[in-house]
PDB file of N, CA and C in Angstrom:
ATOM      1  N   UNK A   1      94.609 110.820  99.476  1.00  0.00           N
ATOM      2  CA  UNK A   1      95.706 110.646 100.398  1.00  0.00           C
ATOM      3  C   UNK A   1      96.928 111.387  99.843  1.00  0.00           C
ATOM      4  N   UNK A   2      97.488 111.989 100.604  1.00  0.00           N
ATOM      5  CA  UNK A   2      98.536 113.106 100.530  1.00  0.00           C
ATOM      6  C   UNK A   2      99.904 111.910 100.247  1.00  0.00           C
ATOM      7  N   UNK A   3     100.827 112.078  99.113  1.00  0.00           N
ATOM      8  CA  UNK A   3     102.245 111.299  98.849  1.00  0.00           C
ATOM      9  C   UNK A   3     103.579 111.734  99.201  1.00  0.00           C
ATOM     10  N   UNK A   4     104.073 111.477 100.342  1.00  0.00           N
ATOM     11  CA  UNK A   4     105.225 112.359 100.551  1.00  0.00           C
ATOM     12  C   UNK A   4     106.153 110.799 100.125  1.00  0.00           C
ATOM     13  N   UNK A   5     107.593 111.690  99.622  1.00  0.00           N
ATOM     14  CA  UNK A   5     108.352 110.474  99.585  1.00  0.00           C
ATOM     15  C   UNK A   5     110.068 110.918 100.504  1.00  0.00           C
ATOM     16  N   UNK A   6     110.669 110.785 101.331  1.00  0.00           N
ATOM     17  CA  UNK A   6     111.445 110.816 102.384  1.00  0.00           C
ATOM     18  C   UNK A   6     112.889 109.917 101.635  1.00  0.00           C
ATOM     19  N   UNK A   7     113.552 110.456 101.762  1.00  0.00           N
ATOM     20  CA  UNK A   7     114.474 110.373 100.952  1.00  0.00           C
ATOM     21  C   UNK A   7     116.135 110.406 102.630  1.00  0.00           C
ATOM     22  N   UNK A   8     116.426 109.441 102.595  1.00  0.00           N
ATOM     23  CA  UNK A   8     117.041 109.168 104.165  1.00  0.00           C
ATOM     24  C   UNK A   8     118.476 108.554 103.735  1.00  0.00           C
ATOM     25  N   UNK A   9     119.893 108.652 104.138  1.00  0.00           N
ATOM     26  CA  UNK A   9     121.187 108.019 104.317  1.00  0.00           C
ATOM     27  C   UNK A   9     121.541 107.291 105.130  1.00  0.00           C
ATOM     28  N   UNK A  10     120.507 106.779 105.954  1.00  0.00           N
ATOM     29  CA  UNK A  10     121.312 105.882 106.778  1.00  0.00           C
ATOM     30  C   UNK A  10     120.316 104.389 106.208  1.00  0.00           C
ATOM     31  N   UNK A  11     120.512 102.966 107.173  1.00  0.00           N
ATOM     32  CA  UNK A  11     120.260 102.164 106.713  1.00  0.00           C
ATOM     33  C   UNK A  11     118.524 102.431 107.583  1.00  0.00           C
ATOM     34  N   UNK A  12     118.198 103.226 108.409  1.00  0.00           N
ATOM     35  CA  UNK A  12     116.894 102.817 108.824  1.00  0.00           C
ATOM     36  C   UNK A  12     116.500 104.567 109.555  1.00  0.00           C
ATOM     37  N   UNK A  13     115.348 105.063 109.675  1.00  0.00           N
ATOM     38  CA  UNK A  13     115.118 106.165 110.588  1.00  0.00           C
ATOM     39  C   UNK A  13     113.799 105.409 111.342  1.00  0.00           C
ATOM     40  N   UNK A  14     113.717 106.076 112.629  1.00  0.00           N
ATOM     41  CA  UNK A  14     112.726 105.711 113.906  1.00  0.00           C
ATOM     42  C   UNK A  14     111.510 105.881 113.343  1.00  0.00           C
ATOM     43  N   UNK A  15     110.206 105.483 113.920  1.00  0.00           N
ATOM     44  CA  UNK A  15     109.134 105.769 113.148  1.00  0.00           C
ATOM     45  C   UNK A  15     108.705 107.305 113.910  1.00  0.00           C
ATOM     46  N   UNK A  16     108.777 107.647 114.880  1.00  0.00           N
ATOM     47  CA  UNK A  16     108.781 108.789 114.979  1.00  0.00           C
ATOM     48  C   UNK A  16     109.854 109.773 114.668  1.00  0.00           C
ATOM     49  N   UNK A  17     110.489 109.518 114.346  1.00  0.00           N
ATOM     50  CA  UNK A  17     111.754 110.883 113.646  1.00  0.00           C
ATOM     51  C   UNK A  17     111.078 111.104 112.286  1.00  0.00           C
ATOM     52  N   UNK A  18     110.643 109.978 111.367  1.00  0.00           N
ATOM     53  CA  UNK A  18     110.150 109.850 110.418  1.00  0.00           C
ATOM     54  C   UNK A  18     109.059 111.007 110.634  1.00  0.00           C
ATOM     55  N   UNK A  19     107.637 110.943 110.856  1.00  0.00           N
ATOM     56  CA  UNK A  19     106.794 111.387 110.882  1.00  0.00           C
ATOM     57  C   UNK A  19     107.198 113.128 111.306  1.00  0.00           C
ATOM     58  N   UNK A  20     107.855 113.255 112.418  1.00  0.00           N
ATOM     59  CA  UNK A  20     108.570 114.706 112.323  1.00  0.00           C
ATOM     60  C   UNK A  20     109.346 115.362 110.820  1.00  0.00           C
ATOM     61  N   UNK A  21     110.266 114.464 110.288  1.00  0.00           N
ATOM     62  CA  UNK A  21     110.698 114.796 109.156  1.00  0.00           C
ATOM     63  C   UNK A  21     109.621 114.939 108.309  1.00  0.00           C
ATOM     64  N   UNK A  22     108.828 113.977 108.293  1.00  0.00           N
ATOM     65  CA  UNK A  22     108.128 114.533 106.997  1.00  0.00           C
ATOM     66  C   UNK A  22     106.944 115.643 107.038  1.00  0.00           C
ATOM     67  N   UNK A  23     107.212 116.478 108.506  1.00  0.00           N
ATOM     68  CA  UNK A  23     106.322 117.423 108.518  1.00  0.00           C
ATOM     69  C   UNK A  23     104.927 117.276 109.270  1.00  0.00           C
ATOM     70  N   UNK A  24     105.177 115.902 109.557  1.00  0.00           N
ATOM     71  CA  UNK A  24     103.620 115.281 109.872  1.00  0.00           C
ATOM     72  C   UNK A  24     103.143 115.623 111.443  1.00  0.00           C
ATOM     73  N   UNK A  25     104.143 115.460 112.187  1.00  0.00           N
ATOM     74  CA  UNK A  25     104.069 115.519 113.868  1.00  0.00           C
ATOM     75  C   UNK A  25     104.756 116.801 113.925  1.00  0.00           C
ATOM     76  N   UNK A  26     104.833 117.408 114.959  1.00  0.00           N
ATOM     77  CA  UNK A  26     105.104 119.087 115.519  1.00  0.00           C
ATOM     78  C   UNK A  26     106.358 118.665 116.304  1.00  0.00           C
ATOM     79  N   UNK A  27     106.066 117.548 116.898  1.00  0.00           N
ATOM     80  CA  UNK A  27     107.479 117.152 118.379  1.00  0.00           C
ATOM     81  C   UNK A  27     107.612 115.871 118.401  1.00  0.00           C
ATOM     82  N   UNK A  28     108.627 115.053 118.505  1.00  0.00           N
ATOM     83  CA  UNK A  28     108.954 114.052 118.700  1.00  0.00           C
ATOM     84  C   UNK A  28     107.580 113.337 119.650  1.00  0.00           C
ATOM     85  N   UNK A  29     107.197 113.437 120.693  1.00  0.00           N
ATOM     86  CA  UNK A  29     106.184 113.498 121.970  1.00  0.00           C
ATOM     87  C   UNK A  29     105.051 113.381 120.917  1.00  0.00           C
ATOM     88  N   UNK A  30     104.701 114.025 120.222  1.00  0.00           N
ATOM     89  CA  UNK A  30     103.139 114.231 119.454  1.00  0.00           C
ATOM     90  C   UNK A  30     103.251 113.080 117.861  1.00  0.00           C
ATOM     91  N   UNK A  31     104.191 112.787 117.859  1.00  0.00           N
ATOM     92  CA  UNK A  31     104.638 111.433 116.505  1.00  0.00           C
ATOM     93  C   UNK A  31     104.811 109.766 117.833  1.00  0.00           C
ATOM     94  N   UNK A  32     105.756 110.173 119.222  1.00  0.00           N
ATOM     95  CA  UNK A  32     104.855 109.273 119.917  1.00  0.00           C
ATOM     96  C   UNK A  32     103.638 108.830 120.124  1.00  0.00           C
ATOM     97  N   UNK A  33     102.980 109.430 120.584  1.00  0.00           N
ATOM     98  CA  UNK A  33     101.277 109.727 120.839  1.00  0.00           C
ATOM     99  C   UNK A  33     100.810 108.780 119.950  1.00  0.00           C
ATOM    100  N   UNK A  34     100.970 109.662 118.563  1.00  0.00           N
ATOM    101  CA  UNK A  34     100.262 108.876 117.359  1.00  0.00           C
ATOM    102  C   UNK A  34     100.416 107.637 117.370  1.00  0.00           C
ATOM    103  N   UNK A  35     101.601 106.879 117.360  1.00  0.00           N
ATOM    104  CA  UNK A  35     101.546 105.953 117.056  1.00  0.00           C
ATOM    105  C   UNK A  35     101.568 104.930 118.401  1.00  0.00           C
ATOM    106  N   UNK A  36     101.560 105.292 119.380  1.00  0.00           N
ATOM    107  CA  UNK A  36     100.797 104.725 121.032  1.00  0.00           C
ATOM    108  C   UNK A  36      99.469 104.311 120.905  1.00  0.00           C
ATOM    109  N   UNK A  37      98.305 105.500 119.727  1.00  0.00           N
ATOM    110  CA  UNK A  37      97.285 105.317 119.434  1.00  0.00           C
ATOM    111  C   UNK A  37      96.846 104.631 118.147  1.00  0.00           C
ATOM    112  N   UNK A  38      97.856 104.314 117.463  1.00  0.00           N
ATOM    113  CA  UNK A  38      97.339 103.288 116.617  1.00  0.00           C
ATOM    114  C   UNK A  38      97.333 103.763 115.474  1.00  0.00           C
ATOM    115  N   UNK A  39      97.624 105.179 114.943  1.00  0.00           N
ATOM    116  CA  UNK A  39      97.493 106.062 113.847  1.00  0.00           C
ATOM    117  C   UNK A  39      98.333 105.718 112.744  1.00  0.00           C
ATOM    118  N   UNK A  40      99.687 104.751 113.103  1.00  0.00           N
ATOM    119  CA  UNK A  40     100.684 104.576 112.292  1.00  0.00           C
ATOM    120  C   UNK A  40     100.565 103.247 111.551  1.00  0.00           C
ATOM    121  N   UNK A  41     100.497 102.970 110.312  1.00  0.00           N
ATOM    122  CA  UNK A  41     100.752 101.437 109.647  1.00  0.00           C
ATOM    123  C   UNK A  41     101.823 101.859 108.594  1.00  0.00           C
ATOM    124  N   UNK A  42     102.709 100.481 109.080  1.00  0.00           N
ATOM    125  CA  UNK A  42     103.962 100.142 108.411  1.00  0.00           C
ATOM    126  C   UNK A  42     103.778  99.182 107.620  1.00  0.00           C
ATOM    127  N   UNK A  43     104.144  99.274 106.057  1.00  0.00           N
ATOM    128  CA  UNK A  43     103.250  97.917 105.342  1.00  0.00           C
ATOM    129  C   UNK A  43     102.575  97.271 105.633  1.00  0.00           C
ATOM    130  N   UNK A  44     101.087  97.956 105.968  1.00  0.00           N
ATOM    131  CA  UNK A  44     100.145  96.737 106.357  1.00  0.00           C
ATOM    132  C   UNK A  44      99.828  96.892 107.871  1.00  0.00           C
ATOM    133  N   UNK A  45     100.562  96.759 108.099  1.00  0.00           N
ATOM    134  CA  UNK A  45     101.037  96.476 109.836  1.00  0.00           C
ATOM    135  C   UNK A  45     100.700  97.655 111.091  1.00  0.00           C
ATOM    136  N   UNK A  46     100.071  98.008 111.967  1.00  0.00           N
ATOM    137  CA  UNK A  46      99.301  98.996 113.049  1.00  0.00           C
ATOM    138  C   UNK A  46     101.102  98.682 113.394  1.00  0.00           C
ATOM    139  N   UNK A  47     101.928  99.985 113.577  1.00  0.00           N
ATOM    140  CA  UNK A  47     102.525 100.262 114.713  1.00  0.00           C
ATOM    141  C   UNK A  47     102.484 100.877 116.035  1.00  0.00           C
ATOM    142  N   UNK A  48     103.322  99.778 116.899  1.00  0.00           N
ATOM    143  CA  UNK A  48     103.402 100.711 118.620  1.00  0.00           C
ATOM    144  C   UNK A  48     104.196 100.520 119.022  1.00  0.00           C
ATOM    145  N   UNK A  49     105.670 100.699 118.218  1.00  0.00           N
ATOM    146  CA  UNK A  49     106.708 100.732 119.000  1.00  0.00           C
ATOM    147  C   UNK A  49     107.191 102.293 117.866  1.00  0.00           C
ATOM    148  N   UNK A  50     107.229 102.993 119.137  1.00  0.00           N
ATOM    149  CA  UNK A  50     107.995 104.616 118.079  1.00  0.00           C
ATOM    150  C   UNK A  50     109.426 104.466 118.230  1.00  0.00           C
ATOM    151  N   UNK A  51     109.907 104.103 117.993  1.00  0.00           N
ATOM    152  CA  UNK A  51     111.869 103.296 117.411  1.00  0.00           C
ATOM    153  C   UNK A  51     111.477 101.933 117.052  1.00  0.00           C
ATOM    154  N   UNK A  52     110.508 101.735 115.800  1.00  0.00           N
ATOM    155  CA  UNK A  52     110.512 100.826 115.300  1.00  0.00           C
ATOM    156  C   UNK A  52     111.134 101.579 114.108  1.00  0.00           C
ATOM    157  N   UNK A  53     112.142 100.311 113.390  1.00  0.00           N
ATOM    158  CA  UNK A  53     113.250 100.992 112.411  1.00  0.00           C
ATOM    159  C   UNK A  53     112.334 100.762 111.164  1.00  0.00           C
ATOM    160  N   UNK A  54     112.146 102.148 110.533  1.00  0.00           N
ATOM    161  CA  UNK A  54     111.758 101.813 109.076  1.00  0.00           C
ATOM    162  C   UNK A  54     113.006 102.297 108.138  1.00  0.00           C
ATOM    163  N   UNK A  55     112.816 101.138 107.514  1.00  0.00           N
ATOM    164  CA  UNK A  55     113.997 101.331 106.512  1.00  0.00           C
ATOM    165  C   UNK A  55     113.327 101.491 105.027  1.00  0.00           C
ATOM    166  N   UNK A  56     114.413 102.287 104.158  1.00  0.00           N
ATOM    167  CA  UNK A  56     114.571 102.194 102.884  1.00  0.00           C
ATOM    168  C   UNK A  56     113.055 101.214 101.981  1.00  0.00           C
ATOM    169  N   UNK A  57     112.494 101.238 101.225  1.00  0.00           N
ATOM    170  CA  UNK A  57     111.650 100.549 100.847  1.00  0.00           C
ATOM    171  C   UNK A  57     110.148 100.339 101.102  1.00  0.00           C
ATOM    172  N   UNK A  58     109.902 100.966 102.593  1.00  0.00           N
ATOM    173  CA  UNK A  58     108.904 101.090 103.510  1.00  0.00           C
ATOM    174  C   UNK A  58     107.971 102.221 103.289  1.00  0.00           C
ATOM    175  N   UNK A  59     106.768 101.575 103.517  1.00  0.00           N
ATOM    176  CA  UNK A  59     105.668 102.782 103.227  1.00  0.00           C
ATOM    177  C   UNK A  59     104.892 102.746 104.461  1.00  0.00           C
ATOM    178  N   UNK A  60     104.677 104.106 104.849  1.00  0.00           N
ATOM    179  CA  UNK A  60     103.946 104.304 106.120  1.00  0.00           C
ATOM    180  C   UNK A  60     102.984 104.731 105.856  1.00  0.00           C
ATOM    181  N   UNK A  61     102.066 104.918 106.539  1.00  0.00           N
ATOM    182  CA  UNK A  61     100.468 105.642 106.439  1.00  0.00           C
ATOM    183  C   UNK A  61      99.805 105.983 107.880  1.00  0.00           C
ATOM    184  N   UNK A  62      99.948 107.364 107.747  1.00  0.00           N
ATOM    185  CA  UNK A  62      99.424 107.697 108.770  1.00  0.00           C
ATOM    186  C   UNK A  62      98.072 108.538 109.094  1.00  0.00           C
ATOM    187  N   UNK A  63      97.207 107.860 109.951  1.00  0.00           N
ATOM    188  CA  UNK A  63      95.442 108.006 109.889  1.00  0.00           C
ATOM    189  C   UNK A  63      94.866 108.203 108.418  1.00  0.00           C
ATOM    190  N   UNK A  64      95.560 107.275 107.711  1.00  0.00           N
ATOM    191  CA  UNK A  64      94.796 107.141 106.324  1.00  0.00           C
ATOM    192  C   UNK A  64      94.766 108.580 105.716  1.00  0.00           C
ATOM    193  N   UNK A  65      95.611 109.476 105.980  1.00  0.00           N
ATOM    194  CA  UNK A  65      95.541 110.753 104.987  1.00  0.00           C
ATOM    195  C   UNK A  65      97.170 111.017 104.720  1.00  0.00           C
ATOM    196  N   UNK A  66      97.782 110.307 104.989  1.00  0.00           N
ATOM    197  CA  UNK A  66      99.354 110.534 104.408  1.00  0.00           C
ATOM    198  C   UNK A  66     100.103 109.433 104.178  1.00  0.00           C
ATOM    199  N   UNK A  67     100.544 108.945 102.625  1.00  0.00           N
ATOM    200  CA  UNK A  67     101.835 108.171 102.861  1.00  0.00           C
ATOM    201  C   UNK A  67     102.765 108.326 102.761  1.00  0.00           C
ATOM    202  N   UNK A  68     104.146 107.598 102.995  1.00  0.00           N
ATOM    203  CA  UNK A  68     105.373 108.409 103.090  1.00  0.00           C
ATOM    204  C   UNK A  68     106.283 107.026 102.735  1.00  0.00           C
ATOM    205  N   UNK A  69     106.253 107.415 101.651  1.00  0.00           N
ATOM    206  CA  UNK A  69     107.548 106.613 101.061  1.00  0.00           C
ATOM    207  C   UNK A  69     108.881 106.701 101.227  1.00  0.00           C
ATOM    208  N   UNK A  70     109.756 105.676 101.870  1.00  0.00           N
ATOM    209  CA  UNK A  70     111.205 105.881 102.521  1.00  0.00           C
ATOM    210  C   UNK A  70     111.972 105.286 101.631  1.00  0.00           C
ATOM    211  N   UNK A  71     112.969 106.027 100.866  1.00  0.00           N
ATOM    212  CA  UNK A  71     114.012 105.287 100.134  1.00  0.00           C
ATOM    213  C   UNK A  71     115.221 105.982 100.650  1.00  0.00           C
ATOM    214  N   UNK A  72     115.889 105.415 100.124  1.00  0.00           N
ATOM    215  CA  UNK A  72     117.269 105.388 100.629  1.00  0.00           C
ATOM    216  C   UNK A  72     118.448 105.885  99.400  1.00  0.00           C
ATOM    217  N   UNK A  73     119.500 106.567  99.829  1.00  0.00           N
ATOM    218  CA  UNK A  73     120.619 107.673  98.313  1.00  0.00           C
ATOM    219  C   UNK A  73     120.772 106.890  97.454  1.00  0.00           C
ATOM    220  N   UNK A  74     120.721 105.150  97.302  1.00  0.00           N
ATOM    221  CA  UNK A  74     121.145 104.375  96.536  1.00  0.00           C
ATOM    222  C   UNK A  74     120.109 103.961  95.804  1.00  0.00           C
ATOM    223  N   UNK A  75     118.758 103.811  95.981  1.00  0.00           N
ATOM    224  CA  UNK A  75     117.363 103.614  95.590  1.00  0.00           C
ATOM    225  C   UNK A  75     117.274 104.348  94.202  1.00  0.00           C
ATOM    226  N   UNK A  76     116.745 103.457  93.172  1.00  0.00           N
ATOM    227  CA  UNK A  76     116.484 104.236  91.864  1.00  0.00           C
ATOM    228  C   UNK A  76     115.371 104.442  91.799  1.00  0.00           C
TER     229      UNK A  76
END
């Protein structure tokens, strides 16, 4: 599984802005999709809401070949 780690300033990014940032989705529309279909887990958790807020601390995984670790400017 591929480790990206996302490095973000605000207190939360969308779960699809996420997946665009980290290179993963092509268009906002195609990081929807994914996670409409079930491709996205948020600690644990199948997401299906794409403006579900992941914040700082949060690890995503998407179709089991990428995770993406979200911290935040203050995070050591």
């Amino acid at each position: 599984m591929k480790k990206i780690t996302i490095e973000i300033d605000t207190d939360f990014i969308p779960a699809a802005a996420l997946l665009k940032l980290a290179g993963i989705a092509e268009s906002g529309g195609q990081a929807s999709y994914e996670i409409q279909q079930g491709h996205v887990v948020m600690d644990g958790i199948v997401l299906t809401e794409k403006r579900k807020k992941v914040r700082p601390g949060s690890t995503v995984v998407f179709n089991g070949k990428y995770e993406i670790h979200v911290t935040g400017k203050n995070e050591d």
